[in-house]
N, C-alpha and C. Protein backbone atom coordinates (compact mmCIF):
# COMPACT_ATOMS: atom_id res chain seq x y z
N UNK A 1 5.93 17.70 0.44
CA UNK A 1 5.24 16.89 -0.56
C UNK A 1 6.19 16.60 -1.71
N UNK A 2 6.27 15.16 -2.31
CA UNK A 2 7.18 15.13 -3.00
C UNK A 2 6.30 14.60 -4.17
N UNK A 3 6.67 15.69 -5.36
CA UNK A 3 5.85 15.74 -6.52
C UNK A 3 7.21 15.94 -7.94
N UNK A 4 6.93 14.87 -8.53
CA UNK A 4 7.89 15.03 -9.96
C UNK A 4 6.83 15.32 -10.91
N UNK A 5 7.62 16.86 -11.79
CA UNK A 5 6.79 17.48 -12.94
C UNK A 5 7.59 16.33 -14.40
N UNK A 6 6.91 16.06 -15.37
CA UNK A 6 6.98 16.22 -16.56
C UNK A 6 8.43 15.21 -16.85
N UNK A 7 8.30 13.99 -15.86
CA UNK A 7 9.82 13.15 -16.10
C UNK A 7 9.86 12.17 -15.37
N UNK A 8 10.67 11.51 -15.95
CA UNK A 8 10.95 10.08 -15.25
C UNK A 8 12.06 9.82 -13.99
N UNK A 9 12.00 9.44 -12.71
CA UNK A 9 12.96 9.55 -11.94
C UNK A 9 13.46 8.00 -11.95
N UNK A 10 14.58 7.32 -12.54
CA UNK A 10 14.59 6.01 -12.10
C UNK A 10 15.69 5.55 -11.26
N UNK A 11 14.91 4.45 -10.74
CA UNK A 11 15.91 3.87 -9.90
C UNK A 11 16.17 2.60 -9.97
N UNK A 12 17.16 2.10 -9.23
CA UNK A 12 17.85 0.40 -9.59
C UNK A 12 17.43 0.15 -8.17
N UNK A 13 16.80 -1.49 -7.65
CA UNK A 13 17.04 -2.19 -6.99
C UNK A 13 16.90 -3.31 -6.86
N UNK A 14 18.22 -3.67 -7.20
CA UNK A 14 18.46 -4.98 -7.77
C UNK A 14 18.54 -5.25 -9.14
N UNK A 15 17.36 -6.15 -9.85
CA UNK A 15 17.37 -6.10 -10.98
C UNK A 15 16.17 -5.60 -11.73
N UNK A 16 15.63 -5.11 -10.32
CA UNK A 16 14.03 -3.99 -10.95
C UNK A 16 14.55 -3.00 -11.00
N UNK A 17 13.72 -2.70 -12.36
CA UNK A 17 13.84 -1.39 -12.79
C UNK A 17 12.08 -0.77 -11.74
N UNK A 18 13.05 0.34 -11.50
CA UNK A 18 11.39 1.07 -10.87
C UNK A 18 11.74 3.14 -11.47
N UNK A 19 9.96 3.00 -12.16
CA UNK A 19 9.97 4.35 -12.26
C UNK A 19 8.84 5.08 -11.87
N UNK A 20 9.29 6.77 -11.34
CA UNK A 20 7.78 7.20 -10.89
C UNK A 20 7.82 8.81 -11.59
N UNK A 21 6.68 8.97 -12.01
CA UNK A 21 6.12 10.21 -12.99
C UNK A 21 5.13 10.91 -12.05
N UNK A 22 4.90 11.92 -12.17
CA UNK A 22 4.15 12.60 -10.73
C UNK A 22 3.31 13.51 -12.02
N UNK A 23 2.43 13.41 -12.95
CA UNK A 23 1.84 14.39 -13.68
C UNK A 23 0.26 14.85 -13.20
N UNK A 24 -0.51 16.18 -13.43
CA UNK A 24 -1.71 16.15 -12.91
C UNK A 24 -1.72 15.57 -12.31
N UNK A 25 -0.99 15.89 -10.87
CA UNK A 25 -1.40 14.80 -9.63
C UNK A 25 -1.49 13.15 -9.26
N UNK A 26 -0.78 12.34 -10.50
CA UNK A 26 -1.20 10.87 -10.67
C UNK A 26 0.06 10.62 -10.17
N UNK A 27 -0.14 9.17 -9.24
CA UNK A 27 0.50 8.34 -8.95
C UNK A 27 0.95 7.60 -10.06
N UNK A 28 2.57 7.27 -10.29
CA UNK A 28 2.58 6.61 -11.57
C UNK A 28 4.20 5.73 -10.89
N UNK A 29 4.04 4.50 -10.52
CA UNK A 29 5.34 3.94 -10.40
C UNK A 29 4.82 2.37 -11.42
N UNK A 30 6.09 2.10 -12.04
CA UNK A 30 6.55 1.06 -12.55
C UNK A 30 7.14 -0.06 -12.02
N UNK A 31 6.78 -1.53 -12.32
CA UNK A 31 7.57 -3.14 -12.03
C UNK A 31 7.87 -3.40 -12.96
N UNK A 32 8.54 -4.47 -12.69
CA UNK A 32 8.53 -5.62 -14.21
C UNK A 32 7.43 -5.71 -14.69
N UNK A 33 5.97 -6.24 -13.74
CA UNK A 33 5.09 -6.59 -14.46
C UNK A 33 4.11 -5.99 -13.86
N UNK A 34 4.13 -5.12 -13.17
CA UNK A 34 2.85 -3.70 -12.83
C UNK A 34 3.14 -2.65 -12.51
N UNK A 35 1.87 -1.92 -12.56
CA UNK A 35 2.20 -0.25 -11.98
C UNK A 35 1.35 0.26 -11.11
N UNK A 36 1.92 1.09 -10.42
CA UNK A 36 0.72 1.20 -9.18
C UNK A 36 0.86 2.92 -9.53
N UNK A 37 -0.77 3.13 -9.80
CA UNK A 37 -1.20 4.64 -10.31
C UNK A 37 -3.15 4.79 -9.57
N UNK A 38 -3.18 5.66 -9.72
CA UNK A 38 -4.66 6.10 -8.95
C UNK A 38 -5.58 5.40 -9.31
N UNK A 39 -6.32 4.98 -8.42
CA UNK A 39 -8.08 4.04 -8.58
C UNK A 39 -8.09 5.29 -9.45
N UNK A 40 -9.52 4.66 -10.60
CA UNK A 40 -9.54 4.77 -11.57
C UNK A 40 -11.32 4.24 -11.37
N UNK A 41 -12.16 4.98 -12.03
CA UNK A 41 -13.88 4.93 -11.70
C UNK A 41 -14.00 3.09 -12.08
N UNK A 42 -13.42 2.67 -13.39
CA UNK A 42 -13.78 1.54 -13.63
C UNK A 42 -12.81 0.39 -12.66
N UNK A 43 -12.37 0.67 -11.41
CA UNK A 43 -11.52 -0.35 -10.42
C UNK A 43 -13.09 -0.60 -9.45
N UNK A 44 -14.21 0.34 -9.48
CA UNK A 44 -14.85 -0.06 -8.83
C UNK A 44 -15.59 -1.85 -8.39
N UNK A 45 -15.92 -2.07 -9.92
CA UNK A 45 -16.30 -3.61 -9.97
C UNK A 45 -15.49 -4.56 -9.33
N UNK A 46 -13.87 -4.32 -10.19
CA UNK A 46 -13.38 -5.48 -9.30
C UNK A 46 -12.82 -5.24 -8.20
N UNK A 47 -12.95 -4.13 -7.50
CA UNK A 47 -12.64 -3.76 -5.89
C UNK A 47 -14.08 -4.35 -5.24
N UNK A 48 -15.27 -4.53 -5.73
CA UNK A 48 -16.42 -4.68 -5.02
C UNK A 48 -16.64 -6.44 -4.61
N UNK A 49 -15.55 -7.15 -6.05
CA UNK A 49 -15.39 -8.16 -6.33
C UNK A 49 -15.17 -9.22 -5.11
N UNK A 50 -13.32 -8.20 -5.07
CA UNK A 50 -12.21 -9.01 -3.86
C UNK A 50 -12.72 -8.37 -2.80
N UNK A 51 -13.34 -7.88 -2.32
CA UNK A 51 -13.71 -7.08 -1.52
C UNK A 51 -14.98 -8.01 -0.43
N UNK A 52 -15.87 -8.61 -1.57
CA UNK A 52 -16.60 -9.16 -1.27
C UNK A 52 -16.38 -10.79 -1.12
N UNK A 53 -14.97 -11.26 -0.89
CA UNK A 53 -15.21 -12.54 -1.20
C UNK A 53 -14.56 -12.86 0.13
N UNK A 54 -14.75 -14.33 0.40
CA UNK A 54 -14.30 -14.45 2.02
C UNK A 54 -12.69 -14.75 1.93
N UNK A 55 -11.80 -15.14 0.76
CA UNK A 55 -10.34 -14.99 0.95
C UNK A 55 -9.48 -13.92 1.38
N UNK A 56 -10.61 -12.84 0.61
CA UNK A 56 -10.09 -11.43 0.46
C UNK A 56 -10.29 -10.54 2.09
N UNK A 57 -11.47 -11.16 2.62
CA UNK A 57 -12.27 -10.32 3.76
C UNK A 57 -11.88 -11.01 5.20
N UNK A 58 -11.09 -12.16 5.22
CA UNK A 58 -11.01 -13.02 6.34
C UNK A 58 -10.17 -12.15 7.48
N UNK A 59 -9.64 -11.27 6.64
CA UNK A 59 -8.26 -10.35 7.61
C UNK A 59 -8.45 -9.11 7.99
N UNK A 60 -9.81 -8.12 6.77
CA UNK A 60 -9.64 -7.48 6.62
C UNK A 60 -10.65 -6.74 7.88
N UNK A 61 -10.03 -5.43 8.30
CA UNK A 61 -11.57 -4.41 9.19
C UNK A 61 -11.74 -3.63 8.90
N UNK A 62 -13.37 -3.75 8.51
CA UNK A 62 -13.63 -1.92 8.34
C UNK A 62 -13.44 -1.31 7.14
N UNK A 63 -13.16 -2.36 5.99
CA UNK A 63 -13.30 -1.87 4.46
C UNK A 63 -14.77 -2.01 3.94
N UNK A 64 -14.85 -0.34 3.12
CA UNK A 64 -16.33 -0.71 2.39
C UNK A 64 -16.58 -1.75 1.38
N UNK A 65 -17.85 -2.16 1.53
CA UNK A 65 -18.19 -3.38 0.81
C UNK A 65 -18.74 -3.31 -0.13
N UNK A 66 -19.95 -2.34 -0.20
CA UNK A 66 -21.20 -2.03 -1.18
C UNK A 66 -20.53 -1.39 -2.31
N UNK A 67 -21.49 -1.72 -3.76
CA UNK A 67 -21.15 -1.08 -4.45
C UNK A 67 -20.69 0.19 -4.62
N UNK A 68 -21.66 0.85 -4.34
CA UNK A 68 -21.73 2.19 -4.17
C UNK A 68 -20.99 2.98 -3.52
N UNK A 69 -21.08 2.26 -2.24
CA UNK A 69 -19.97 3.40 -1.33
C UNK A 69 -18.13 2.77 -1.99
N UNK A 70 -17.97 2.05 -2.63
CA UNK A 70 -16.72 1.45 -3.08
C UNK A 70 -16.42 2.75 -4.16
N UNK A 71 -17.81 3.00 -5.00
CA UNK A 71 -17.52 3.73 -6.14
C UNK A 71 -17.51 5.26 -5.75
N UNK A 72 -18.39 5.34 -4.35
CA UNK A 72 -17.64 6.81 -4.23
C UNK A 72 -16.41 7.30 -3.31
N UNK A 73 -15.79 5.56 -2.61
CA UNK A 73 -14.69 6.24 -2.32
C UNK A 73 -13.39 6.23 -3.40
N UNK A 74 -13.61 5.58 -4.72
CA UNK A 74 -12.91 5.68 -5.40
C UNK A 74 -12.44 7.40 -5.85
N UNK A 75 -14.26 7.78 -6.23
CA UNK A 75 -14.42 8.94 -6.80
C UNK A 75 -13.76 9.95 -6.01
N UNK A 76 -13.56 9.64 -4.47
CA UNK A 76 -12.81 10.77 -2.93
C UNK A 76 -11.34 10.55 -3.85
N UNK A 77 -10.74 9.62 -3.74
CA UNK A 77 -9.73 9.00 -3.97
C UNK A 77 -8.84 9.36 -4.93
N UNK A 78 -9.10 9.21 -6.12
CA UNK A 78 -8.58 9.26 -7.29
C UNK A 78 -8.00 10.07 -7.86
N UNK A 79 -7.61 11.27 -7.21
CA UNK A 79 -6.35 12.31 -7.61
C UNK A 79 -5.83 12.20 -6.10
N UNK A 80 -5.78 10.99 -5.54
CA UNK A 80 -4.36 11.69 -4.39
C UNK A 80 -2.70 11.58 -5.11
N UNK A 81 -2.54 12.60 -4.41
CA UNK A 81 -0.89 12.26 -4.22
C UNK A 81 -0.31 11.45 -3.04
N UNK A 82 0.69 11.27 -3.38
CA UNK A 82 1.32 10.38 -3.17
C UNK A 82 2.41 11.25 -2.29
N UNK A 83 2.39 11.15 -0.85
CA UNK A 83 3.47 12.37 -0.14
C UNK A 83 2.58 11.92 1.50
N UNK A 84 3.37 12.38 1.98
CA UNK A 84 3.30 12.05 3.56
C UNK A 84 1.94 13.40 4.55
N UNK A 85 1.64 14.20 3.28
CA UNK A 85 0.67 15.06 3.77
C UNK A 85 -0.59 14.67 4.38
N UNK A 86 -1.03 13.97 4.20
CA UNK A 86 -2.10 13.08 3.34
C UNK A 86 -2.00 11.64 3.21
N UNK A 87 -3.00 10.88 3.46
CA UNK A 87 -3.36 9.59 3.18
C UNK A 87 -3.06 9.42 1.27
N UNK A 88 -3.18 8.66 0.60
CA UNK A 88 -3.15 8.17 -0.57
C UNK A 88 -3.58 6.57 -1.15
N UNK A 89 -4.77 6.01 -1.81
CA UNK A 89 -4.86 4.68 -2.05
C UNK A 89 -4.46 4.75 -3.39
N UNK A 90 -4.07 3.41 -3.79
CA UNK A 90 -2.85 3.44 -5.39
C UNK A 90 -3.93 2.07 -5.31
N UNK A 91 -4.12 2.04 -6.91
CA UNK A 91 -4.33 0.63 -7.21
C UNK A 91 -2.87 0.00 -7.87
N UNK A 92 -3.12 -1.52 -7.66
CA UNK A 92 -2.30 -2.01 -7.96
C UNK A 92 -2.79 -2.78 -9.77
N UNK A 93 -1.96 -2.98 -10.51
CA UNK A 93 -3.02 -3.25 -11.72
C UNK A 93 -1.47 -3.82 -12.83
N UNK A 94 -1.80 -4.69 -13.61
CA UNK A 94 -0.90 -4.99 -14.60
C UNK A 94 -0.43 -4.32 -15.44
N UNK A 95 0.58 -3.72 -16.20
CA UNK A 95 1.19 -3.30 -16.47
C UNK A 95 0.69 -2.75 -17.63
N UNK A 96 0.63 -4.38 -18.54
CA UNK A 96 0.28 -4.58 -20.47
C UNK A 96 -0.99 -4.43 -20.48
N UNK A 97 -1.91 -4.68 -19.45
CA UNK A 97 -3.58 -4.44 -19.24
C UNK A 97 -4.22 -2.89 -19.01
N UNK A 98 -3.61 -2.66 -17.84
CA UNK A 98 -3.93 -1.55 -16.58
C UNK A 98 -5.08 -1.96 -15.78
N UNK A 99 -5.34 -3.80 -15.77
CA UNK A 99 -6.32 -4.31 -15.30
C UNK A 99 -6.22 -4.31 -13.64
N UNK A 100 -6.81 -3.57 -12.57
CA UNK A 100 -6.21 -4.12 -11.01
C UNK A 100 -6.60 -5.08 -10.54
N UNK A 101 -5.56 -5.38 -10.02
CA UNK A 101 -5.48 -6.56 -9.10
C UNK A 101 -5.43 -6.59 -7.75
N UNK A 102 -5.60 -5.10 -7.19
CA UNK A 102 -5.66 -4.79 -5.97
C UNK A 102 -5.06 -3.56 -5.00
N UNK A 103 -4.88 -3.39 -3.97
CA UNK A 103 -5.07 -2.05 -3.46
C UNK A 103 -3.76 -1.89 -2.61
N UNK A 104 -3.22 -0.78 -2.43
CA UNK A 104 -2.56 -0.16 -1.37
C UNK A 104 -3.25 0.95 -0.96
N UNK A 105 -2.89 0.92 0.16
CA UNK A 105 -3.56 2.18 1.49
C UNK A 105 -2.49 2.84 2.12
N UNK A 106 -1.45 3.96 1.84
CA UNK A 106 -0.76 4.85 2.60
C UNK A 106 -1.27 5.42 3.07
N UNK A 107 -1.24 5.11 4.89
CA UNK A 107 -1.27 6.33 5.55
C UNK A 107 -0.32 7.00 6.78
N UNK A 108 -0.11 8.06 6.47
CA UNK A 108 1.38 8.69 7.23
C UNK A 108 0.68 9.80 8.07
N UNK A 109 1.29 9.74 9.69
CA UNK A 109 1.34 10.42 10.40
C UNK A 109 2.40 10.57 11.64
N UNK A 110 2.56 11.68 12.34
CA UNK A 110 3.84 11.77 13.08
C UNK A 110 4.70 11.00 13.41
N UNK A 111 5.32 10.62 11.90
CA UNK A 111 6.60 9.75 11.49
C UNK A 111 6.59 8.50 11.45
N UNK A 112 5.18 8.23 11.02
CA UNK A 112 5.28 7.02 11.17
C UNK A 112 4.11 6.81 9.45
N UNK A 113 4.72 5.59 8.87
CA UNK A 113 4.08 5.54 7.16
C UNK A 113 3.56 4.01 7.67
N UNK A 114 2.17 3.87 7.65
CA UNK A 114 1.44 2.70 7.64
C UNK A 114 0.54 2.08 6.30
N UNK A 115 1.10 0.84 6.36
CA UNK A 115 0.44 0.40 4.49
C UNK A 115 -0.52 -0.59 5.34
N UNK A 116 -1.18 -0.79 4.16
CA UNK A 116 -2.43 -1.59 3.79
C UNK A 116 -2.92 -1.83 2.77
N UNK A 117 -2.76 -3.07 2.60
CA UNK A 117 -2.52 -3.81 1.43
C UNK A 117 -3.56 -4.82 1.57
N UNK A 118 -4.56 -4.62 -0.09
CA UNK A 118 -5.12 -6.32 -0.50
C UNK A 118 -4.83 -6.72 -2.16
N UNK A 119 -4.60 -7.92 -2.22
CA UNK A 119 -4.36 -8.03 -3.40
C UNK A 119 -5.52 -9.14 -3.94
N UNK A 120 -5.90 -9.17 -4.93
CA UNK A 120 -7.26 -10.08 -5.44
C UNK A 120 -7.16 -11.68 -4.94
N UNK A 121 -7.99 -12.47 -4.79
CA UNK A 121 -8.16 -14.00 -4.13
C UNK A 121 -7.48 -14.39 -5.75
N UNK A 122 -8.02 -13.82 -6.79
CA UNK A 122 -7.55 -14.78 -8.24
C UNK A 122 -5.97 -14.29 -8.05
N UNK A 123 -5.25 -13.83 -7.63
CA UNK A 123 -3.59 -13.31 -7.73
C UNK A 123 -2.64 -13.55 -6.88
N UNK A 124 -3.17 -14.82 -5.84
CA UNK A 124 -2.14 -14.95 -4.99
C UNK A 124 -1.24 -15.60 -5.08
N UNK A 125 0.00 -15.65 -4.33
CA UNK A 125 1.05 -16.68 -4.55
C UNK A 125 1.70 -16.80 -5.71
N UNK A 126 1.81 -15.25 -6.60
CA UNK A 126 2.10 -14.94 -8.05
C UNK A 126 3.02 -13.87 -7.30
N UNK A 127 3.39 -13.33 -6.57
CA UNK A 127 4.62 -12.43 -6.03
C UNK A 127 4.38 -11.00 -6.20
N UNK A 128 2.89 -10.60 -6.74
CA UNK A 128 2.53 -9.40 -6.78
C UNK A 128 2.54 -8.47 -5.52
N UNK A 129 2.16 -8.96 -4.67
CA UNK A 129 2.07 -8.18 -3.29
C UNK A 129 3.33 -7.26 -2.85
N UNK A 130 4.15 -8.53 -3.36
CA UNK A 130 5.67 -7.98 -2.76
C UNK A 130 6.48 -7.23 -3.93
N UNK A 131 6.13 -7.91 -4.97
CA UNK A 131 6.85 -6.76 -5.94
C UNK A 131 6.50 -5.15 -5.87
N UNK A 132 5.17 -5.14 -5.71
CA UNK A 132 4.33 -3.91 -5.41
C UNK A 132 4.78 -3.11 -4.79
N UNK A 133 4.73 -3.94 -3.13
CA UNK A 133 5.25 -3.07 -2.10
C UNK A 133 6.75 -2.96 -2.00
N UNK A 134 7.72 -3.97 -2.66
CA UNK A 134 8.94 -3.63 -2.38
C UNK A 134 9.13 -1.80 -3.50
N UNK A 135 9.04 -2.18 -4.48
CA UNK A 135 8.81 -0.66 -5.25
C UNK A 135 8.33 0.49 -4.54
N UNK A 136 7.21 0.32 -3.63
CA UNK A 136 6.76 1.71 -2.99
C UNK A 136 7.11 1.52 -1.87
N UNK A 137 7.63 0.98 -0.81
CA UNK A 137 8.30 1.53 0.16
C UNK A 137 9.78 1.57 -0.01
N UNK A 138 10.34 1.18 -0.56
CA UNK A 138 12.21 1.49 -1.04
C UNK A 138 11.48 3.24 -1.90
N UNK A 139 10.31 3.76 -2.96
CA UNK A 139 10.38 4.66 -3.21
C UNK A 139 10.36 5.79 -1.90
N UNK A 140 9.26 5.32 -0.94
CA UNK A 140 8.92 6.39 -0.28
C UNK A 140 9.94 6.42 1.25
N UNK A 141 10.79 5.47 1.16
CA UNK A 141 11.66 5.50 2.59
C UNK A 141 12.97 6.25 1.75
N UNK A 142 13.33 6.24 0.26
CA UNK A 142 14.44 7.29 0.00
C UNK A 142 13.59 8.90 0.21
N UNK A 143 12.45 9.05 -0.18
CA UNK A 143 12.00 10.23 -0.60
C UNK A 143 12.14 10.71 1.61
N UNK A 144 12.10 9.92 2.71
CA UNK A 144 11.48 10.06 3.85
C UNK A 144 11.88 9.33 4.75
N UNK A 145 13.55 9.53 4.60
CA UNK A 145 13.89 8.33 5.30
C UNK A 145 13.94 8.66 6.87
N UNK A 146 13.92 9.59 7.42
CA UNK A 146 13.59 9.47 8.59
C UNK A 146 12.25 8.67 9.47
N UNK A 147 11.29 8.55 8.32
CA UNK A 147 10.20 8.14 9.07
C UNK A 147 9.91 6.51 9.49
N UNK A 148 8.99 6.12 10.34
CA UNK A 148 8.86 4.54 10.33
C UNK A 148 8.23 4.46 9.99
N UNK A 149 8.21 2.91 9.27
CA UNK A 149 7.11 2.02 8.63
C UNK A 149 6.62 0.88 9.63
N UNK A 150 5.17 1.19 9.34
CA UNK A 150 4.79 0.04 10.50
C UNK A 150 3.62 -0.72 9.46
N UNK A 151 3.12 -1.82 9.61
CA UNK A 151 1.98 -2.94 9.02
C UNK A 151 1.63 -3.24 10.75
N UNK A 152 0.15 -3.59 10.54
CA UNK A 152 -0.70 -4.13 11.49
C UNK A 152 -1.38 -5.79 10.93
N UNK A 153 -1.48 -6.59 11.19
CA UNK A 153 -2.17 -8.41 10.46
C UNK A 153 -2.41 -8.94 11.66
N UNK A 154 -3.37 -9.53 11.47
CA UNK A 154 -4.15 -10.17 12.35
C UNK A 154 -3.28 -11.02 12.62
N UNK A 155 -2.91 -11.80 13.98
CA UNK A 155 -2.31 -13.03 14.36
C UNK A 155 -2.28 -14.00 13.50
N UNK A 156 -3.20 -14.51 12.87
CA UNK A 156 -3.77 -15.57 12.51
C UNK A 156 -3.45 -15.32 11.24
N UNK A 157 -2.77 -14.09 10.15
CA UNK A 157 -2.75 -14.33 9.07
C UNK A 157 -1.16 -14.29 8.52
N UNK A 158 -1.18 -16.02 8.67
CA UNK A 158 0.23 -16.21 8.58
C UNK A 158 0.98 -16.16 7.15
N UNK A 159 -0.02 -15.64 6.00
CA UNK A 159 0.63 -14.99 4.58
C UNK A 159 1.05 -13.90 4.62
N UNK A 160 0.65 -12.86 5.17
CA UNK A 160 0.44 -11.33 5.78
C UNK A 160 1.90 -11.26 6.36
N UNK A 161 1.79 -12.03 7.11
CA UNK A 161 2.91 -11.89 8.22
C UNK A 161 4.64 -12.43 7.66
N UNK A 162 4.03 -13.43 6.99
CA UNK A 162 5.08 -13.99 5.98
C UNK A 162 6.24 -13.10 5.07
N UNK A 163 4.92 -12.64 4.16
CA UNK A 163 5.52 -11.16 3.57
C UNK A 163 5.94 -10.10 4.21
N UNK A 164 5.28 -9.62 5.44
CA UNK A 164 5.94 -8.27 5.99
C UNK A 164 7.30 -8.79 6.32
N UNK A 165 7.75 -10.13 6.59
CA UNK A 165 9.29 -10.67 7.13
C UNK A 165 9.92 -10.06 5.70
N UNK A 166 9.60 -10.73 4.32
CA UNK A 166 10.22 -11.17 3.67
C UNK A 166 10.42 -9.46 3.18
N UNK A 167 9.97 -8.68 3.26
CA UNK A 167 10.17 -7.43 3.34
C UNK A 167 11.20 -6.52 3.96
N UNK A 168 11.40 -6.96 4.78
CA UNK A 168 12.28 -6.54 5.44
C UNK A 168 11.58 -6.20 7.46
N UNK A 169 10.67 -6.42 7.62
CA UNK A 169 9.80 -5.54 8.53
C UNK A 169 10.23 -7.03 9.70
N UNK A 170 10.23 -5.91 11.02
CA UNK A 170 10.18 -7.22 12.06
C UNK A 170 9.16 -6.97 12.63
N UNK A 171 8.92 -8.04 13.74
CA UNK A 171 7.86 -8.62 14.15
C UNK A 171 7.94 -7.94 15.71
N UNK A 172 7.04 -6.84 15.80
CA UNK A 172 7.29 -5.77 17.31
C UNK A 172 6.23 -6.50 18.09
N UNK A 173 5.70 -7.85 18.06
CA UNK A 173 4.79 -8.13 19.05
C UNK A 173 3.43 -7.54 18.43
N UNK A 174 2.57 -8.42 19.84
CA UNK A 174 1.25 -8.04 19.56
C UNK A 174 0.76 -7.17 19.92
N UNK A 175 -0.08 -6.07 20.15
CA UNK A 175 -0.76 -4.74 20.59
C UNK A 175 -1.79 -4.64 20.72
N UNK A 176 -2.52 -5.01 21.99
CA UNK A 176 -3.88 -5.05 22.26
C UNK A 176 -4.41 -3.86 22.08
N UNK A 177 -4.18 -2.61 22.09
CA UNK A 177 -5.20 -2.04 21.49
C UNK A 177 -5.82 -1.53 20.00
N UNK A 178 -5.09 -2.33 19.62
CA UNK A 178 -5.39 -2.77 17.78
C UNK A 178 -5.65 -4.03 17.60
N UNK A 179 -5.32 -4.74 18.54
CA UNK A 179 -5.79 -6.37 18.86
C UNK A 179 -5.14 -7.08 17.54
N UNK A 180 -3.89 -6.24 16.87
CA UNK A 180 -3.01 -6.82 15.52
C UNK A 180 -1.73 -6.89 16.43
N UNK A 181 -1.30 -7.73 15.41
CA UNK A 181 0.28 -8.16 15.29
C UNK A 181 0.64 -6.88 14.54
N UNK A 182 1.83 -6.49 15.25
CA UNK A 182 2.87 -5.02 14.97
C UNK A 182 4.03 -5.30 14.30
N UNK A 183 3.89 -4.91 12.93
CA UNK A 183 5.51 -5.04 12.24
C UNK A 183 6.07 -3.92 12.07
N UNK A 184 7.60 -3.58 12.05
CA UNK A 184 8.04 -2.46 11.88
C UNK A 184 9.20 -2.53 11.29
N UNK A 185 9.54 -1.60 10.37
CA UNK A 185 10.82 -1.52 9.63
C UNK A 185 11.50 -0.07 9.59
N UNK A 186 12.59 0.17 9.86
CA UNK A 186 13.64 1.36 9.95
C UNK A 186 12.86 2.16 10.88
N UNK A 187 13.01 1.70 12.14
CA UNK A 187 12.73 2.24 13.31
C UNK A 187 13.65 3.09 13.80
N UNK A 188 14.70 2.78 13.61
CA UNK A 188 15.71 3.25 14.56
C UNK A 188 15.84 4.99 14.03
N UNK A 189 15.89 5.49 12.82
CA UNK A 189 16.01 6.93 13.08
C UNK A 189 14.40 7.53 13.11
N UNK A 190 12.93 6.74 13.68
CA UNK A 190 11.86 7.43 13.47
C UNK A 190 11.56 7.85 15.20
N UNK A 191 10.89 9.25 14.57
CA UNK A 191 10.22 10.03 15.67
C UNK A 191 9.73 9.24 16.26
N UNK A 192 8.59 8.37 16.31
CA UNK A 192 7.14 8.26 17.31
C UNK A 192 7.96 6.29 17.00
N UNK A 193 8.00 6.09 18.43
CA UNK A 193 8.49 4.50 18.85
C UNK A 193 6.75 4.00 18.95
N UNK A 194 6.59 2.96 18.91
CA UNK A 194 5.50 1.97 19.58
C UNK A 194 4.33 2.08 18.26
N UNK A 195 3.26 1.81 18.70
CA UNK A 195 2.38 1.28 17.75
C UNK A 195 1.60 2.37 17.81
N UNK A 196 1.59 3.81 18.92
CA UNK A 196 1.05 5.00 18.59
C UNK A 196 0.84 5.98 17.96
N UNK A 197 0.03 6.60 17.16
CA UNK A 197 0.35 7.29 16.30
C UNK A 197 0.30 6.64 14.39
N UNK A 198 -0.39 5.37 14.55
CA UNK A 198 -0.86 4.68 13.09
C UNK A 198 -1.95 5.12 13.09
N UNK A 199 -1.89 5.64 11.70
CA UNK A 199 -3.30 6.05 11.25
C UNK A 199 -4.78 4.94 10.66
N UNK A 200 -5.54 5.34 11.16
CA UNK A 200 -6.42 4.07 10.62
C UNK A 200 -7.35 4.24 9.27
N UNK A 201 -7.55 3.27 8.70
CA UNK A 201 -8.30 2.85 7.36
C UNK A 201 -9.20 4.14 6.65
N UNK A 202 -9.26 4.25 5.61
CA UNK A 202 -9.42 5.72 4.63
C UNK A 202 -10.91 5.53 4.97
């Protein structure tokens, strides 16, 4: 489990600055212009928001919808860490606000780190997605670099798919028994090859 006490670890890539603080258990990384740190009781509304709207839901399977159950999986949620033990959801949220704008879903199992990602219908095509995720997987592939990263997107969602390229992730074909398109990135030194072994939705 990789946990920083009481300090800032930073790193350069490129011309982002990225930093991550590990205190009482909080997720805390830094962008230029967001930070991705723990759902938080008041992310419930506007998770119930994007959640509920058909831009947001066209791709998505098997995320809760209802108020309620949104607000108590926040309440499950909201002290994970951030480490390969364990699943972890991070909101994604502005920086100067701490307003979110949307969600990541880590989940890691026998060597293999699977994201899941939504970002709000009002925030697209603003480069949030990718700033987001370029910050947390460059954090968590130094902290783990043996392991693979894999994304699952529906055929059909050719923004999804867009970004996992522009990421770095290639395109492993389709996998009928996830009935998704398989992306994968730094395969070559991970344990578990193929699309076996992804963990599914919190």
């Amino acid at each position: 489990m990789y946990i920083v006490y009481h300090y800032f670890l930073w790193q350069y890539y490129g011309k982002q600055a990225l930093s991550m603080r590990k205190e009482t258990c909080m997720i805390f990384i830094e962008t230029d212009r967001l930070k991705l740190r723990n759902v938080k009781a008041k992310d419930a509304a506007i998770m119930h928001d994007y959640r509920n709207n058909e831009i947001c839901t066209r791709y998505q399977r098997g995320q809760t919808k209802d108020y309620d159950g949104i607000a108590a999986l926040v309440e499950r949620r909201k002290d994970d860490i951030l480490s390969v033990d364990s699943p972890a959801m991070i909101a994604v949220a502005f920086k100067d606000t701490d307003e979110m704008i949307g969600e990541i879903v880590v989940m890691p199992g026998d060597g293999v780190i699977s994201l899941g990602y939504t970002i709000s219908y009002k925030y697209h095509r603003k480069g949030y997605a990718f700033e987001a995720l370029s910050a947390l997987i460059n954090l968590l592939h130094e902290q783990y670099p043996k392991w693979k990263f894999v994304s699952l997107t529906e055929p059909e969602n050719v923004p999804s798919m867009a970004l996992l390229k522009k990421l770095g992730y290639k395109d492993a074909g389709y996998d009928t028994g996830t009935e998704s398109q398989i992306f994968e990135k730094w395969t070559g030194s991970a344990a578990t090859e193929g699309p076996e072994g992804i963990p599914q939705n919190l």
